[in-house]
Structures are given as C-alpha cells and as structure tokens.
N, C-alpha and C. Protein backbone atom coordinates (compact mmCIF):
# COMPACT_ATOMS: atom_id res chain seq x y z
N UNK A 1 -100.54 -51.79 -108.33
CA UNK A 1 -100.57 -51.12 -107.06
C UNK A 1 -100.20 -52.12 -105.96
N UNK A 2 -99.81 -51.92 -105.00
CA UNK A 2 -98.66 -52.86 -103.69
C UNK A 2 -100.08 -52.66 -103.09
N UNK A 3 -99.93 -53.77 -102.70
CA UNK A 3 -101.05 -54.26 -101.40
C UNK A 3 -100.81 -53.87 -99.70
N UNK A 4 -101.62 -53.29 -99.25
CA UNK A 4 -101.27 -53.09 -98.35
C UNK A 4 -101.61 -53.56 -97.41
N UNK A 5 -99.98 -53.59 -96.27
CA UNK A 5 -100.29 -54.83 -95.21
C UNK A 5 -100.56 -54.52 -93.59
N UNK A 6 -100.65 -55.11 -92.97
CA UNK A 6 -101.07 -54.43 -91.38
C UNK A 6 -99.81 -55.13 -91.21
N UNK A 7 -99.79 -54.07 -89.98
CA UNK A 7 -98.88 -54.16 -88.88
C UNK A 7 -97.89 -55.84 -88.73
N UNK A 8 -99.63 -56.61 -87.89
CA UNK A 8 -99.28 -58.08 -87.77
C UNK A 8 -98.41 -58.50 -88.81
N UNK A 9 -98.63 -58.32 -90.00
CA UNK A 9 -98.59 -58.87 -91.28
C UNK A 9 -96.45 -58.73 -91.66
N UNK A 10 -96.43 -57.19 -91.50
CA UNK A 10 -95.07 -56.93 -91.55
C UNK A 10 -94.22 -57.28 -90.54
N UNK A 11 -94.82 -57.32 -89.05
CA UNK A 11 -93.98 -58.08 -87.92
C UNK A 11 -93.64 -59.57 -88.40
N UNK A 12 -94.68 -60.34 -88.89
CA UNK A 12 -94.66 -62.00 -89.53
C UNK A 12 -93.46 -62.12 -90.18
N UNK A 13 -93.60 -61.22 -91.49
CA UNK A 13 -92.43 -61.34 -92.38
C UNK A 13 -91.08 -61.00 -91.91
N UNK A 14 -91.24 -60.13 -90.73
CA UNK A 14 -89.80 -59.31 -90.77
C UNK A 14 -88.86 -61.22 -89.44
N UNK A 15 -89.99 -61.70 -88.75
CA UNK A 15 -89.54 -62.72 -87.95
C UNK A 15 -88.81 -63.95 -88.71
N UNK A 16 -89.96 -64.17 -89.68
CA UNK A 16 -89.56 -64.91 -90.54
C UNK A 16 -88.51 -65.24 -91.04
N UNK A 17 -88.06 -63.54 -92.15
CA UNK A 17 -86.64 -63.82 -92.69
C UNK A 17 -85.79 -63.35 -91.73
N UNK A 18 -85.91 -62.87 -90.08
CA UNK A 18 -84.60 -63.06 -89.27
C UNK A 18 -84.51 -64.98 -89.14
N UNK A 19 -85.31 -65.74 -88.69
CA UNK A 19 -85.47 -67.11 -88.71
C UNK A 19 -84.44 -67.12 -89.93
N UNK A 20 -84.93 -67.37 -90.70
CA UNK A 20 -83.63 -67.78 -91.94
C UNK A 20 -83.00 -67.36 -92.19
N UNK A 21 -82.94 -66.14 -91.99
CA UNK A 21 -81.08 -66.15 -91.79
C UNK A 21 -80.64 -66.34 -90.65
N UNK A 22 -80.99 -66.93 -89.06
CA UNK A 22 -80.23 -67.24 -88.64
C UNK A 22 -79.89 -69.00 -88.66
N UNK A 23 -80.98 -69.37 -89.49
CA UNK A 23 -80.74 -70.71 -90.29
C UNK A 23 -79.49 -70.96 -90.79
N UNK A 24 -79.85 -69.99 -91.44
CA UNK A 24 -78.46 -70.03 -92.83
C UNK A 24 -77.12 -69.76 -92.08
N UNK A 25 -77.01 -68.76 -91.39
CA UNK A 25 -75.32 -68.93 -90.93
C UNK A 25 -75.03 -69.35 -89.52
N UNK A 26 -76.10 -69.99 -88.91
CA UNK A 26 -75.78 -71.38 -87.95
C UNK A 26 -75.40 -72.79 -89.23
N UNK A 27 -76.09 -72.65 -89.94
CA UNK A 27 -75.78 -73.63 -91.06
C UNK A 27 -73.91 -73.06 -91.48
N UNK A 28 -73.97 -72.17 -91.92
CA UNK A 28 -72.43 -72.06 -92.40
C UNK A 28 -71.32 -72.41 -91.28
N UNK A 29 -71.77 -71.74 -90.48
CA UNK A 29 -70.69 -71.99 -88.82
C UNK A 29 -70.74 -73.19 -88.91
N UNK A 30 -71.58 -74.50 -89.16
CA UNK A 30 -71.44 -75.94 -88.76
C UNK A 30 -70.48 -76.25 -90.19
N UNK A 31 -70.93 -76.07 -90.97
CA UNK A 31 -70.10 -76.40 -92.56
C UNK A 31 -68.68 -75.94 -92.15
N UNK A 32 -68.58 -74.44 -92.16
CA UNK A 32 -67.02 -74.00 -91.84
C UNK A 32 -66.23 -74.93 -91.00
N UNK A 33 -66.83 -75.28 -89.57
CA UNK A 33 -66.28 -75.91 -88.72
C UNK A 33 -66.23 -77.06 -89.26
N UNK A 34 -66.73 -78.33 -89.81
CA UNK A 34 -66.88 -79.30 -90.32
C UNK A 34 -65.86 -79.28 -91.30
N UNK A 35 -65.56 -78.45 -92.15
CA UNK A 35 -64.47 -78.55 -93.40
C UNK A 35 -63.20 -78.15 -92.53
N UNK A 36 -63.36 -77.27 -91.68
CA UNK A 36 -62.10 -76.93 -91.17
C UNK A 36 -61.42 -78.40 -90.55
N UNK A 37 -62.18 -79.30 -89.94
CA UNK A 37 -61.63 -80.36 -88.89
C UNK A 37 -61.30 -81.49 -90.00
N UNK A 38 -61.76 -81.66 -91.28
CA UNK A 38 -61.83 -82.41 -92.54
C UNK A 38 -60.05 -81.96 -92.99
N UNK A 39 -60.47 -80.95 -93.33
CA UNK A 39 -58.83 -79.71 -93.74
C UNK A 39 -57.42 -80.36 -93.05
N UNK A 40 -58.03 -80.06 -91.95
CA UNK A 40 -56.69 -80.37 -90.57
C UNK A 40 -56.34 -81.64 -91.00
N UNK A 41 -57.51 -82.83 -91.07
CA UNK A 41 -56.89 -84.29 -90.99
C UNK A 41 -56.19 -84.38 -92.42
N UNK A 42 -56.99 -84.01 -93.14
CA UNK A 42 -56.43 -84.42 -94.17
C UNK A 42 -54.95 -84.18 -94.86
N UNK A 43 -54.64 -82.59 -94.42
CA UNK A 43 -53.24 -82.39 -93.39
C UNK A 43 -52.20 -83.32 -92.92
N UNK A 44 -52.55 -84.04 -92.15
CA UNK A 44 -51.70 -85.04 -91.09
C UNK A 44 -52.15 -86.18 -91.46
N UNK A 45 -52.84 -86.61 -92.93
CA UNK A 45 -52.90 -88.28 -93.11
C UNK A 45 -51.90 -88.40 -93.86
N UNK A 46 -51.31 -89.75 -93.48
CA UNK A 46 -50.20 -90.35 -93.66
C UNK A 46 -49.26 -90.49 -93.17
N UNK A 47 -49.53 -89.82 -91.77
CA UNK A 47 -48.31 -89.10 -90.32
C UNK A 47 -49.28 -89.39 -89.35
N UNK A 48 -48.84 -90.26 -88.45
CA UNK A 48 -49.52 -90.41 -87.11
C UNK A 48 -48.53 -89.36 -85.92
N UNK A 49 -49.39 -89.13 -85.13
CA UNK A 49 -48.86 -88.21 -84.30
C UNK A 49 -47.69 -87.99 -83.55
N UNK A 50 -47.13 -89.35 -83.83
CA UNK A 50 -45.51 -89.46 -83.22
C UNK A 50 -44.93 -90.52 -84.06
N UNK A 51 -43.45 -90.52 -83.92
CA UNK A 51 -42.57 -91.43 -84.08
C UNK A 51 -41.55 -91.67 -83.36
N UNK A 52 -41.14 -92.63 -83.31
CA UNK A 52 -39.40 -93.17 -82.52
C UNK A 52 -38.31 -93.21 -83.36
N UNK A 53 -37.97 -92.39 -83.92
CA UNK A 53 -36.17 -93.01 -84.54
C UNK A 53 -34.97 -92.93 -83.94
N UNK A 54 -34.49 -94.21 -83.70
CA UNK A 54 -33.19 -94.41 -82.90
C UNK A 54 -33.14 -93.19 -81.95
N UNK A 55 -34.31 -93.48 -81.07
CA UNK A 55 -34.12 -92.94 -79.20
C UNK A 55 -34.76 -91.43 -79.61
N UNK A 56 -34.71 -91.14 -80.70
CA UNK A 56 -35.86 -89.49 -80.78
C UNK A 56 -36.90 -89.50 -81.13
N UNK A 57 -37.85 -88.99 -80.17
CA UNK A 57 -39.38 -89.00 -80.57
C UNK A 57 -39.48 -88.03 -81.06
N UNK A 58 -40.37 -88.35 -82.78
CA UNK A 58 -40.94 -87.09 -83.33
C UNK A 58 -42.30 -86.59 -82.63
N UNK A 59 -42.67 -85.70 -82.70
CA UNK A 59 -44.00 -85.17 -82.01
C UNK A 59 -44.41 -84.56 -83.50
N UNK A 60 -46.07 -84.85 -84.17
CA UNK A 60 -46.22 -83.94 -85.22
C UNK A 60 -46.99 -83.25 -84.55
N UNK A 61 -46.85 -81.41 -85.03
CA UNK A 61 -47.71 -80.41 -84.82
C UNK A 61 -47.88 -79.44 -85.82
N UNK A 62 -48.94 -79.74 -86.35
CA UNK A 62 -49.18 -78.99 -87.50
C UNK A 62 -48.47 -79.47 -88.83
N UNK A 63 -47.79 -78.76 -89.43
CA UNK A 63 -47.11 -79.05 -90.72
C UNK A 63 -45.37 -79.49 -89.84
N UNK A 64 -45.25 -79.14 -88.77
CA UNK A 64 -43.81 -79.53 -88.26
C UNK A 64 -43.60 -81.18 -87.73
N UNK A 65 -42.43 -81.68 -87.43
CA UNK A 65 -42.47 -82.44 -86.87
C UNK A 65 -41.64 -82.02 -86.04
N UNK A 66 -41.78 -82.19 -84.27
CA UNK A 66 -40.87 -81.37 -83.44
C UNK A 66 -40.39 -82.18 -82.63
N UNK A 67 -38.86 -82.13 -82.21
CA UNK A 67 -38.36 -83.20 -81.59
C UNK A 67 -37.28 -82.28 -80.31
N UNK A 68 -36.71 -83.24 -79.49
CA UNK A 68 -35.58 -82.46 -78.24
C UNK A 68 -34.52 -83.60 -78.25
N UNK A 69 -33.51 -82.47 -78.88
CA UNK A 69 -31.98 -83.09 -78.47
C UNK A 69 -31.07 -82.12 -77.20
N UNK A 70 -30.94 -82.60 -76.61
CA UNK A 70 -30.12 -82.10 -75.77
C UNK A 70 -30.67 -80.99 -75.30
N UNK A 71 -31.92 -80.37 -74.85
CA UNK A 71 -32.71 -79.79 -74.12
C UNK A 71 -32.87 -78.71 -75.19
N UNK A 72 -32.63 -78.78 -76.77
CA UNK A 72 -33.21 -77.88 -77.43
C UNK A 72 -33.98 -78.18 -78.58
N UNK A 73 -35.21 -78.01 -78.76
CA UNK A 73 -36.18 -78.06 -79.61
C UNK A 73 -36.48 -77.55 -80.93
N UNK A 74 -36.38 -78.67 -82.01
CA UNK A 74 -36.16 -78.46 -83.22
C UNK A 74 -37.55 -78.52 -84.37
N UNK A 75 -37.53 -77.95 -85.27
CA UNK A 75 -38.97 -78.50 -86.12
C UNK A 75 -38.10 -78.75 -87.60
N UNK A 76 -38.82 -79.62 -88.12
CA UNK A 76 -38.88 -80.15 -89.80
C UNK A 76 -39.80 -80.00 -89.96
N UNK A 77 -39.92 -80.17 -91.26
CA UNK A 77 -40.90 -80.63 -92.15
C UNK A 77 -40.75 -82.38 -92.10
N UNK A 78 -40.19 -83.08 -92.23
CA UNK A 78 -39.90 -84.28 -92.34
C UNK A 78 -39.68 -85.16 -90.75
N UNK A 79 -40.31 -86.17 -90.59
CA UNK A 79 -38.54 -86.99 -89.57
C UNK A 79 -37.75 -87.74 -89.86
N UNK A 80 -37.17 -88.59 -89.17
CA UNK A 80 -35.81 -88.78 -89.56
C UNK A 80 -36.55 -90.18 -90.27
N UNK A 81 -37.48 -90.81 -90.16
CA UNK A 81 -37.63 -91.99 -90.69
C UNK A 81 -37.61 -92.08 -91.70
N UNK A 82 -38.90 -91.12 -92.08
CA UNK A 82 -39.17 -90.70 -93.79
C UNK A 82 -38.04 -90.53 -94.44
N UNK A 83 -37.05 -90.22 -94.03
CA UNK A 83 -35.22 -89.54 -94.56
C UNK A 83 -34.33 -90.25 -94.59
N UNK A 84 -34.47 -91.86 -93.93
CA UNK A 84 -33.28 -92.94 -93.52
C UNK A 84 -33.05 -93.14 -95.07
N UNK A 85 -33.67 -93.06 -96.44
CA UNK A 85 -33.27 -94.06 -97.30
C UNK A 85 -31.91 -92.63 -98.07
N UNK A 86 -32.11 -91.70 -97.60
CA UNK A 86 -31.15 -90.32 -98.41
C UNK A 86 -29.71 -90.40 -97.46
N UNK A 87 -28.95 -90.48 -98.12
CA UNK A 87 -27.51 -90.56 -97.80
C UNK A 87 -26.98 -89.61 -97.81
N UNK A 88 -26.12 -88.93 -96.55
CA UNK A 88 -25.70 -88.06 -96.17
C UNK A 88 -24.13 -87.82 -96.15
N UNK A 89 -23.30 -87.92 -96.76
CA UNK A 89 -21.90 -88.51 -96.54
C UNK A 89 -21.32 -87.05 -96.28
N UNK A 90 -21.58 -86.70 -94.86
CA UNK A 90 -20.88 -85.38 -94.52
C UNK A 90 -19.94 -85.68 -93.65
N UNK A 91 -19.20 -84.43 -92.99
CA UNK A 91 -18.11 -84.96 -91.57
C UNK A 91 -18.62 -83.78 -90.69
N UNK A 92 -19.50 -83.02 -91.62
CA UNK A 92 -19.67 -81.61 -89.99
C UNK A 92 -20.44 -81.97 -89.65
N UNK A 93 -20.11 -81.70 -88.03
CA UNK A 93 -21.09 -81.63 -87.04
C UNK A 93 -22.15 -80.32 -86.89
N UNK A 94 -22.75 -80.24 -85.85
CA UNK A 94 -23.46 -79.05 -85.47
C UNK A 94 -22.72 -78.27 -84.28
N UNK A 95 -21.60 -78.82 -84.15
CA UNK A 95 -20.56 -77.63 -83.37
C UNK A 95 -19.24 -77.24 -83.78
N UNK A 96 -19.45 -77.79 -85.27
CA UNK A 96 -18.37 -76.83 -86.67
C UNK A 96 -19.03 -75.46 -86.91
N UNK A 97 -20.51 -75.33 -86.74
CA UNK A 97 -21.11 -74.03 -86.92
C UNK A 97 -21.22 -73.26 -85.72
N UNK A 98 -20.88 -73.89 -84.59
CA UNK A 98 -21.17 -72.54 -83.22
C UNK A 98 -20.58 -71.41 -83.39
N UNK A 99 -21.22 -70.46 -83.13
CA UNK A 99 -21.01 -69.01 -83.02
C UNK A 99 -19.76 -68.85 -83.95
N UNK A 100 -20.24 -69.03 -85.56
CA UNK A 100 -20.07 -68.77 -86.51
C UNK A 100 -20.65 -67.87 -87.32
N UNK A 101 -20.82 -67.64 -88.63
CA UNK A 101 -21.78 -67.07 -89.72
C UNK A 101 -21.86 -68.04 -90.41
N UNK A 102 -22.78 -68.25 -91.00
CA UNK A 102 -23.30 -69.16 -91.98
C UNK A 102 -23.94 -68.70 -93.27
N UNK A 103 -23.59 -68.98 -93.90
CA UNK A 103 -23.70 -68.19 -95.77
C UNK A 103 -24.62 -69.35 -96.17
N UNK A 104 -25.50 -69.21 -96.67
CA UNK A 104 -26.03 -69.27 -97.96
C UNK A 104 -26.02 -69.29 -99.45
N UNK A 105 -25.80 -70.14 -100.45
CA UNK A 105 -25.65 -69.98 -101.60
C UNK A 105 -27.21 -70.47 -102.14
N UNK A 106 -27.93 -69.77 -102.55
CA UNK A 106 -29.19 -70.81 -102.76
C UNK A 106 -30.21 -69.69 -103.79
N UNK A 107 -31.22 -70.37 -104.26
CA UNK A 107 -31.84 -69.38 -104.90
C UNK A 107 -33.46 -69.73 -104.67
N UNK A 108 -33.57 -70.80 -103.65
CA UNK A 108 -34.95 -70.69 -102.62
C UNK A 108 -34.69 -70.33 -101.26
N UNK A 109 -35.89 -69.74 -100.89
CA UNK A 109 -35.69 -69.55 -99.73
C UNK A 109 -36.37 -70.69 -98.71
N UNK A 110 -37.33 -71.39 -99.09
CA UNK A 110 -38.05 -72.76 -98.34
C UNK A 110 -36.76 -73.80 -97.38
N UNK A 111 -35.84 -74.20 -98.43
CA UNK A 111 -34.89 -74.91 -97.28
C UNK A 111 -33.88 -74.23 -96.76
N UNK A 112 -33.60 -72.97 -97.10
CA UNK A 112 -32.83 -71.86 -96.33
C UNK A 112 -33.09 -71.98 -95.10
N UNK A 113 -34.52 -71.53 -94.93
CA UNK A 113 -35.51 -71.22 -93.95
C UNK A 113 -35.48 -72.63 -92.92
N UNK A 114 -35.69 -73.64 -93.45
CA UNK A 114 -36.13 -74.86 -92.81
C UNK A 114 -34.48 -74.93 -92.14
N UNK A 115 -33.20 -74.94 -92.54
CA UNK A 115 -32.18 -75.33 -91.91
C UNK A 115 -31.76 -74.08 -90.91
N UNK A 116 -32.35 -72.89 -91.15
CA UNK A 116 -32.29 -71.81 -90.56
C UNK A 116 -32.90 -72.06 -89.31
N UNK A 117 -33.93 -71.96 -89.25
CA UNK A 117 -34.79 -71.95 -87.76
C UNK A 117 -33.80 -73.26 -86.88
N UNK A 118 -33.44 -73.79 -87.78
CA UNK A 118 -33.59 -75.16 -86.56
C UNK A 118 -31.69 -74.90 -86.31
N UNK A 119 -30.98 -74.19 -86.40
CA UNK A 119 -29.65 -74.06 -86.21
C UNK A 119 -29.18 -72.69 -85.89
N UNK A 120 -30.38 -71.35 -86.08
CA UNK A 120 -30.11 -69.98 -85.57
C UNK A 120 -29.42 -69.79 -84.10
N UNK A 121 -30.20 -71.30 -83.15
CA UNK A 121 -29.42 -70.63 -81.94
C UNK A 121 -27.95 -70.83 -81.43
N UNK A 122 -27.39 -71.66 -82.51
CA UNK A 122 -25.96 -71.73 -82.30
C UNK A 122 -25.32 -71.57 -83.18
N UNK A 123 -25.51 -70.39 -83.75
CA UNK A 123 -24.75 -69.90 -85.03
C UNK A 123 -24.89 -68.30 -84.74
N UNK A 124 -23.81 -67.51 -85.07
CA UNK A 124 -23.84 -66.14 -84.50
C UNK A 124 -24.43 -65.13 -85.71
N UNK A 125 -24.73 -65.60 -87.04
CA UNK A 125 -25.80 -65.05 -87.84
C UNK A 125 -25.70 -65.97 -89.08
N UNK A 126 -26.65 -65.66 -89.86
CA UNK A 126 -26.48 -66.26 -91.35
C UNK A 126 -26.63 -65.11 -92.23
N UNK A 127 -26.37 -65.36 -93.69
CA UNK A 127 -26.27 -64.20 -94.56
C UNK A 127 -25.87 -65.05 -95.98
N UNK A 128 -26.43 -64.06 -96.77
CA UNK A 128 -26.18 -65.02 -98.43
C UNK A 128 -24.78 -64.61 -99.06
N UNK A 129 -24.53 -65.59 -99.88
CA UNK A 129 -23.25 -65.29 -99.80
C UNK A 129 -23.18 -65.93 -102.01
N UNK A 130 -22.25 -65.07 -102.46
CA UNK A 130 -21.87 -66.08 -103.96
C UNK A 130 -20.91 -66.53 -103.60
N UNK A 131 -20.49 -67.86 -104.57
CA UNK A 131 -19.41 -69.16 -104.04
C UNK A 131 -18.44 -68.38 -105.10
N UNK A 132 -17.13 -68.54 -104.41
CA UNK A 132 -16.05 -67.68 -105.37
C UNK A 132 -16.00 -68.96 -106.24
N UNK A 133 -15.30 -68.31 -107.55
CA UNK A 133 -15.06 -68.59 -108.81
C UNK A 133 -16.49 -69.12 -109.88
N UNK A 134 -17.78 -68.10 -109.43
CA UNK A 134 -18.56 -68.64 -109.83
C UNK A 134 -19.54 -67.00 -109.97
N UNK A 135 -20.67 -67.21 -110.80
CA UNK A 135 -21.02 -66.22 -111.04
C UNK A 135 -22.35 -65.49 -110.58
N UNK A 136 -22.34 -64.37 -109.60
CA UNK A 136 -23.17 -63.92 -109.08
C UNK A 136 -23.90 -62.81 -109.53
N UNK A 137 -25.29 -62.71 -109.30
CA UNK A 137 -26.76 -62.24 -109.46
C UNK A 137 -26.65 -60.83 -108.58
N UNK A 138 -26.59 -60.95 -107.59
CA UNK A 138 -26.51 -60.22 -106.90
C UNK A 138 -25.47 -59.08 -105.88
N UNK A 139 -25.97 -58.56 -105.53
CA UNK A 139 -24.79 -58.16 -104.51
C UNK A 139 -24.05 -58.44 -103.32
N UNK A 140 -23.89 -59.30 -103.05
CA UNK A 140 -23.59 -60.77 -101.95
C UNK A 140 -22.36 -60.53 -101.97
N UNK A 141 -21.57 -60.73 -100.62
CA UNK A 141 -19.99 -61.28 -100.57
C UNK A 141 -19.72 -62.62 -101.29
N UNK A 142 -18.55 -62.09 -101.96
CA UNK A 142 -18.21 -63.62 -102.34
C UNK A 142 -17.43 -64.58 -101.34
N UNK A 143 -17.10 -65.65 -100.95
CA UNK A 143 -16.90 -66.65 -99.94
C UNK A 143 -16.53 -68.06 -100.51
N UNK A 144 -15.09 -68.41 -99.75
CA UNK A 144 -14.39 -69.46 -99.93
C UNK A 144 -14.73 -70.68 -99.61
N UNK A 145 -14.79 -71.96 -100.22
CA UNK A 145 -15.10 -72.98 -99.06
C UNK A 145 -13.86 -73.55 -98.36
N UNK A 146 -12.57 -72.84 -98.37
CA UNK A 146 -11.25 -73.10 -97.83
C UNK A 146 -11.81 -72.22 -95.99
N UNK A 147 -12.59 -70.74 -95.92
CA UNK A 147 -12.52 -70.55 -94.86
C UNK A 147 -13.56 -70.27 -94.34
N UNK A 148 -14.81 -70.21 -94.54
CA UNK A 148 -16.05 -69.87 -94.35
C UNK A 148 -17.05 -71.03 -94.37
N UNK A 149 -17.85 -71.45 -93.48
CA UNK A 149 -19.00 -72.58 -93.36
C UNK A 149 -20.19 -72.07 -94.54
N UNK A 150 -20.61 -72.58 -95.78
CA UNK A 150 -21.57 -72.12 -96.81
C UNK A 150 -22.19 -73.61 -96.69
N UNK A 151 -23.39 -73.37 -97.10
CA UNK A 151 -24.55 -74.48 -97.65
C UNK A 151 -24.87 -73.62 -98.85
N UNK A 152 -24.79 -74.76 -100.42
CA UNK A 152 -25.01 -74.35 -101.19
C UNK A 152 -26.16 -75.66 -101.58
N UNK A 153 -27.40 -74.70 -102.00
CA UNK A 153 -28.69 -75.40 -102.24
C UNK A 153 -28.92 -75.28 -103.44
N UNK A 154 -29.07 -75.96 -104.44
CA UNK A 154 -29.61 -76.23 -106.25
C UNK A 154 -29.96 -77.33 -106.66
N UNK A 155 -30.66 -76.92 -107.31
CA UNK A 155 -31.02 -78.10 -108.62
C UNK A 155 -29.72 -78.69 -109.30
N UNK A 156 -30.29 -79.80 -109.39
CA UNK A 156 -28.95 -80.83 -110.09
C UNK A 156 -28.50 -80.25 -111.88
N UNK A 157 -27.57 -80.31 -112.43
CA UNK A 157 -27.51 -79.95 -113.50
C UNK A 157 -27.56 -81.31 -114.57
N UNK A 158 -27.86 -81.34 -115.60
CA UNK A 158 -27.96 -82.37 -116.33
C UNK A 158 -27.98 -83.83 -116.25
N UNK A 159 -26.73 -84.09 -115.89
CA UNK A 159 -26.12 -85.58 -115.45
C UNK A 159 -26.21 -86.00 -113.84
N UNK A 160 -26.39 -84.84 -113.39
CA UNK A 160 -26.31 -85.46 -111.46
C UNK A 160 -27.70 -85.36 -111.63
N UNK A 161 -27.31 -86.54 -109.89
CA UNK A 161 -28.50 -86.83 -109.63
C UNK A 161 -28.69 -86.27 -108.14
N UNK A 162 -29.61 -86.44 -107.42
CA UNK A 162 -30.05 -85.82 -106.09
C UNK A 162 -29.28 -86.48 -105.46
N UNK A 163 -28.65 -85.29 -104.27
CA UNK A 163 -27.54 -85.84 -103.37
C UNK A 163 -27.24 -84.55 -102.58
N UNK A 164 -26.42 -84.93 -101.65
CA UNK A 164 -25.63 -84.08 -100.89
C UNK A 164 -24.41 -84.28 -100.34
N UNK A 165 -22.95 -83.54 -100.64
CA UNK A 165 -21.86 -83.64 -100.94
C UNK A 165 -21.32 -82.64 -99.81
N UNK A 166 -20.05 -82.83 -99.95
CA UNK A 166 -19.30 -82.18 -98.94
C UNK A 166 -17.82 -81.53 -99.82
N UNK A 167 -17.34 -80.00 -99.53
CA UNK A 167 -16.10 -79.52 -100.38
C UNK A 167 -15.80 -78.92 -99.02
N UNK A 168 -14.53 -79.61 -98.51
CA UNK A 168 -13.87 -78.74 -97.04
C UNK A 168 -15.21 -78.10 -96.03
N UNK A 169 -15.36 -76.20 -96.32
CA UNK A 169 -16.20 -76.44 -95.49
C UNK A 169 -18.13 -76.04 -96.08
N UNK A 170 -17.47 -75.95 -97.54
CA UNK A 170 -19.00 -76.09 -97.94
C UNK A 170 -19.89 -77.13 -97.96
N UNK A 171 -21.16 -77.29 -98.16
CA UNK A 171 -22.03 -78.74 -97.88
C UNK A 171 -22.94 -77.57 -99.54
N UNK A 172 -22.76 -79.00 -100.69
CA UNK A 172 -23.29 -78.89 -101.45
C UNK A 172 -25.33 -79.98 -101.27
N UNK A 173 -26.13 -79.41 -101.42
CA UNK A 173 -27.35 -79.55 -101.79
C UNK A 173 -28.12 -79.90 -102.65
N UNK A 174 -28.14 -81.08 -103.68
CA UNK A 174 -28.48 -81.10 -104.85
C UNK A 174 -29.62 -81.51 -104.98
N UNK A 175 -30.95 -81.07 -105.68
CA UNK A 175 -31.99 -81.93 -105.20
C UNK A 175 -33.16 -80.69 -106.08
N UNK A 176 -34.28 -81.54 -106.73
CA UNK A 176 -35.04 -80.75 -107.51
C UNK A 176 -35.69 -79.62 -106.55
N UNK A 177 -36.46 -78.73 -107.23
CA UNK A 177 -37.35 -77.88 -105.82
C UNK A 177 -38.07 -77.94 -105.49
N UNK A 178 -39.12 -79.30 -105.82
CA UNK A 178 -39.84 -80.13 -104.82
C UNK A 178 -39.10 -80.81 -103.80
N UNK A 179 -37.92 -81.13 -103.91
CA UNK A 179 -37.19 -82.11 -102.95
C UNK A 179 -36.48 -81.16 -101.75
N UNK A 180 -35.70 -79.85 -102.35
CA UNK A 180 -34.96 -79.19 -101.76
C UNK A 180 -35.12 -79.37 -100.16
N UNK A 181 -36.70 -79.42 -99.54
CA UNK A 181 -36.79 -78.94 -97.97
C UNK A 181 -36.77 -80.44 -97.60
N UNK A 182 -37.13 -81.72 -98.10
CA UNK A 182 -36.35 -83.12 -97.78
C UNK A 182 -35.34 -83.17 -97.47
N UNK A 183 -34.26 -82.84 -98.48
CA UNK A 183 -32.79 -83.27 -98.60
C UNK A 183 -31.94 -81.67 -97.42
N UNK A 184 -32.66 -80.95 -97.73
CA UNK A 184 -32.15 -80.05 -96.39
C UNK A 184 -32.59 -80.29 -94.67
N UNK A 185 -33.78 -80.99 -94.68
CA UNK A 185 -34.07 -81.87 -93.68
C UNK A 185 -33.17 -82.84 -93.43
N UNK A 186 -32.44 -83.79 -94.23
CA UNK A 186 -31.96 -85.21 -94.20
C UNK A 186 -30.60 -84.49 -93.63
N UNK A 187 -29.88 -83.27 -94.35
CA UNK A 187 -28.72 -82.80 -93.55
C UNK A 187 -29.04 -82.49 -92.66
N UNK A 188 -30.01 -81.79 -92.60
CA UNK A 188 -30.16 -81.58 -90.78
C UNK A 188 -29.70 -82.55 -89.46
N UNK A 189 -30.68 -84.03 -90.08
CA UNK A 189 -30.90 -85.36 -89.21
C UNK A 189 -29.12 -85.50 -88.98
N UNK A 190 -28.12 -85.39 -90.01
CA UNK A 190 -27.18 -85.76 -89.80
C UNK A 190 -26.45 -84.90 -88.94
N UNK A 191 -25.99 -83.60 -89.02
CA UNK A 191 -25.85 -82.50 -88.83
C UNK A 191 -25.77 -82.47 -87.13
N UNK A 192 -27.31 -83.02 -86.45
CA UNK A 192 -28.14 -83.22 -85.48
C UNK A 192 -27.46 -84.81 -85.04
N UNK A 193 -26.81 -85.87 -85.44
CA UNK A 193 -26.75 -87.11 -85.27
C UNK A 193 -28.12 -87.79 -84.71
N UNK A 194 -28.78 -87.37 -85.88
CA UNK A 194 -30.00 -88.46 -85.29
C UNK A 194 -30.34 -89.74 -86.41
C-alpha cells in the first residue's frame, strides 16, 4: 500500500526534482558551449588567423581562407602558402574566362564548387560538359579544347602522378580525391596571379 503524503511533503519533492533538473541542463548548456568553443579551435589548429603571401593577406574564417584582389573577394579552402610547393605550368589568366561559359569535366563536385564560387563573377555561366573523343556517362554537351574554356578534374590513372597540365584551352586536373580541392585551389592561386 503507497504511503500517504501531505501536502508539504509533495510541494518538497516536486521543488526538489525542478532543482535538478535545472541542474542538469544549466550543466549541459555549459558542456555544449564548452565543446562547441573546443570544436571551433580545433578546427583552425594549424592555421593562425592570417597570412601574407607575396603582398596578399589571407584572412581565415571558418573553414575558408578569404583574401581581396582587386576589390573582389575570394574564399579557398587553402592559401597560397600551403600551395607554393604544387606547380602550376598554365598560360590562362582569369580574363581568358570573362564573360565566357565554363564547362566542367569532373566527376566531384567539391573542387567544381571551390573554383566555382571564387570565378562565377566573371564568367557568364558554367555547365558540365564530356571532353570530345572520349566517353560520356551522361547527357552533357560534348566540347572541344580547340574552342571552348573546360577544366577537367580526375584522378590520375596508373602511371601519372598529381599535377596540373594545360591542352590549348582545356586545364587538365590530376590529383587523388583527397587532393582534388588543393590542386584546384593551387590553379586558382595561379589563375588569380598570386
């Protein structure tokens, strides 16, 4: 048989366990917040909050690193420091692509994306494209590198090694798909003359 309690008795208990629980998730709010500020750094160790390479300051924010050339504002993943040792042996500039289209040959979208944002505003669209004499997946225009600006992004095949090459006006990408948003960064830096 349940014991029965007065009044006082059930007011006690009912104070009580509001007390602990508001223990408990003032306790979580400090933990959450505490792991969250842990999270963040641990984030940005190994990257101090800026850099200088030859006259451009990187600014890090967040997962980007954001920099200003010529009054327009760019983000990487990378800066140019981390990128000096990758060799770039291209001849285009970033005003071979003005108010152009820009194709795509690629089968990630991570350094698509990364060379995308940072070149959309002077390029009159982008779009995927298959490289003629070669064999396509999809339903894509096929596209010359005799007349059309393409970046073609892949994995190296057997014998090559990570690099990035130049055919007229395609810019070949070679580089595993951990590396891909590096080595599409490093064209960028060039791309950008930084």
């Amino acid at each position: 048989m349940k014991k029965l309690e007065t009044k006082r008795e059930i007011e006690k208990k009912s104070k009580r366990n509001q007390l602990i629980i508001g223990i408990i998730l003032v306790g979580l709010m400090i933990l959450s917040t505490g792991g969250y500020a842990i999270m963040n750094n641990e984030g940005n160790s190994g990257s101090s909050g800026s850099v200088e390479y030859k006259g451009v300051k990187f600014i890090r924010d967040g997962i980007y690193w954001k920099f200003i050339l010529q009054n327009q504002e760019f983000a990487t993943e990378y800066n140019a420091q981390e990128l000096e040792n990758i060799t770039v042996p291209i001849k285009t500039k970033l005003t071979d692509y003005n108010e152009k289209v820009l194709y795509f040959v690629t089968e990630s979208g991570e350094p698509n994306n990364e060379i995308y944002r940072n070149v959309y505003p002077f390029i009159l669209k982008q779009n995927g494209a298959c490289l003629e004499n070669s064999e396509c997946k999809n339903d894509l225009p096929t596209k010359s590198c005799s007349n059309e600006n393409i970046i073609i992004i892949k994995e190296p095949l057997n014998n090559e090694s990570e690099g990035i090459s130049q055919d007229r006006n395609c810019v070949f990408i070679r580089a595993y798909y951990n590396n891909q948003t590096k080595f599409a960064d490093a064209f960028l830096f060039k791309l950008l003359n930084v």
